[in-house]
Protein backbone atom coordinates (compact mmCIF):
# COMPACT_ATOMS: atom_id res chain seq x y z
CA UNK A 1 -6.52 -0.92 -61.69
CA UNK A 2 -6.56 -0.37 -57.99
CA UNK A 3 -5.00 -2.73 -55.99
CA UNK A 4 -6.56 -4.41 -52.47
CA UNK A 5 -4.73 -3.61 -49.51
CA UNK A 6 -4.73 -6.19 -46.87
CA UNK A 7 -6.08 -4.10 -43.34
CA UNK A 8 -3.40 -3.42 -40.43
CA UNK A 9 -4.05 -4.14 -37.11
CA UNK A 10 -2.42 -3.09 -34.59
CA UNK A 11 -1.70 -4.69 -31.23
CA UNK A 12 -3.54 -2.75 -28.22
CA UNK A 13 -1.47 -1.47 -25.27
CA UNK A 14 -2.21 -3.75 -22.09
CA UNK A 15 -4.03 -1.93 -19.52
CA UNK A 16 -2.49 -2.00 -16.09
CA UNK A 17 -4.50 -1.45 -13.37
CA UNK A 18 -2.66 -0.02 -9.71
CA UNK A 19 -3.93 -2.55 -6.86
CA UNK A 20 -4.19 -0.26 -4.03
CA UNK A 21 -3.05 -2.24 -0.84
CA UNK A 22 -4.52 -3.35 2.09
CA UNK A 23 -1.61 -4.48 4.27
CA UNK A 24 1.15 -2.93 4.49
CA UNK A 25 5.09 -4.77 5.62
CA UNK A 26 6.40 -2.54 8.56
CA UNK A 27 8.83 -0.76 6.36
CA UNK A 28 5.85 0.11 3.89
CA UNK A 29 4.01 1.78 6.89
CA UNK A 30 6.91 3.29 8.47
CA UNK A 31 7.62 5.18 4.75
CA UNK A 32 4.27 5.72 4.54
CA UNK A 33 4.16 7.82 8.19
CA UNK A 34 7.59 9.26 7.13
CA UNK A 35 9.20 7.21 10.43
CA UNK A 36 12.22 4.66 11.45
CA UNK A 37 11.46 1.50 10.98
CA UNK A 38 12.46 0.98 14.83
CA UNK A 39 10.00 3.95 15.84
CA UNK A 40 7.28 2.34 14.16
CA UNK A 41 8.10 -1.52 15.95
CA UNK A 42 7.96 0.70 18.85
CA UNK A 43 4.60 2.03 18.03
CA UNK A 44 3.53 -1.27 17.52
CA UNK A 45 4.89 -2.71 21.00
CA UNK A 46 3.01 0.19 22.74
CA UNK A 47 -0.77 -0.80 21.26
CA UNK A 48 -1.17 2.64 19.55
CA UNK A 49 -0.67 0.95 15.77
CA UNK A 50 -2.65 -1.67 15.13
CA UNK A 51 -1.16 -5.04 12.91
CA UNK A 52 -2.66 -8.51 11.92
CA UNK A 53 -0.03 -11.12 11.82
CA UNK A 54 0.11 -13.69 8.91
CA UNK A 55 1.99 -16.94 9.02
CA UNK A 56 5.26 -15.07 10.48
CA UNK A 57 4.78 -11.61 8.75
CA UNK A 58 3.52 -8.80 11.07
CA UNK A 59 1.66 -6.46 8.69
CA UNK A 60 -0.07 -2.87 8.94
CA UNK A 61 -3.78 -2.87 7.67
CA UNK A 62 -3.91 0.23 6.10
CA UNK A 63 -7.23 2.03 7.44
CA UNK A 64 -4.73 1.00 10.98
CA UNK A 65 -2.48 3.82 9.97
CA UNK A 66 -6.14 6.39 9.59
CA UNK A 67 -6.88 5.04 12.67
CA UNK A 68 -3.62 6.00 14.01
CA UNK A 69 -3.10 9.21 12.52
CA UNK A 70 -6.69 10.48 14.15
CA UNK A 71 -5.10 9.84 17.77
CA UNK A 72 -2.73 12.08 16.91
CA UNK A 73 -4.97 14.40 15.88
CA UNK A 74 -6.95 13.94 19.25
CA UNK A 75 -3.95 13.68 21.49
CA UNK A 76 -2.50 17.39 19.60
């Protein structure tokens, strides 16, 4: 006589999804350009790298660093 086996279910792997960021801390955008944190501040004070400022964190948006990048391209 066969016998009933009960069904086994197993437990699916969570999917994680990457959030690609928007804003980016200082340090972020200075790793990101492959500078000092300093140069980049100094980037920053001169109006050539654009930043929002929330509550007291200065941020870089992101498309800010394309934006950047291109007037280096122009300037070259």
């Amino acid at each position: 006589m066969a016998t009933a086996t009960s069904p086994t279910y197993t437990q699916a792997e969570p999917t994680i999804t990457a959030i690609t960021p928007l804003l980016y801390r200082v340090e972020e955008a200075a790793e990101a350009l492959r500078l000092s944190r300093a140069m980049v501040y100094e980037i920053i004070r001169s109006g050539e790298l654009r930043t929002v400022k929330i509550g007291t964190r200065r941020l870089v948006p992101v498309a800010a660093l394309g934006e950047y990048i291109d007037t280096l391209g122009r300037a070259a």
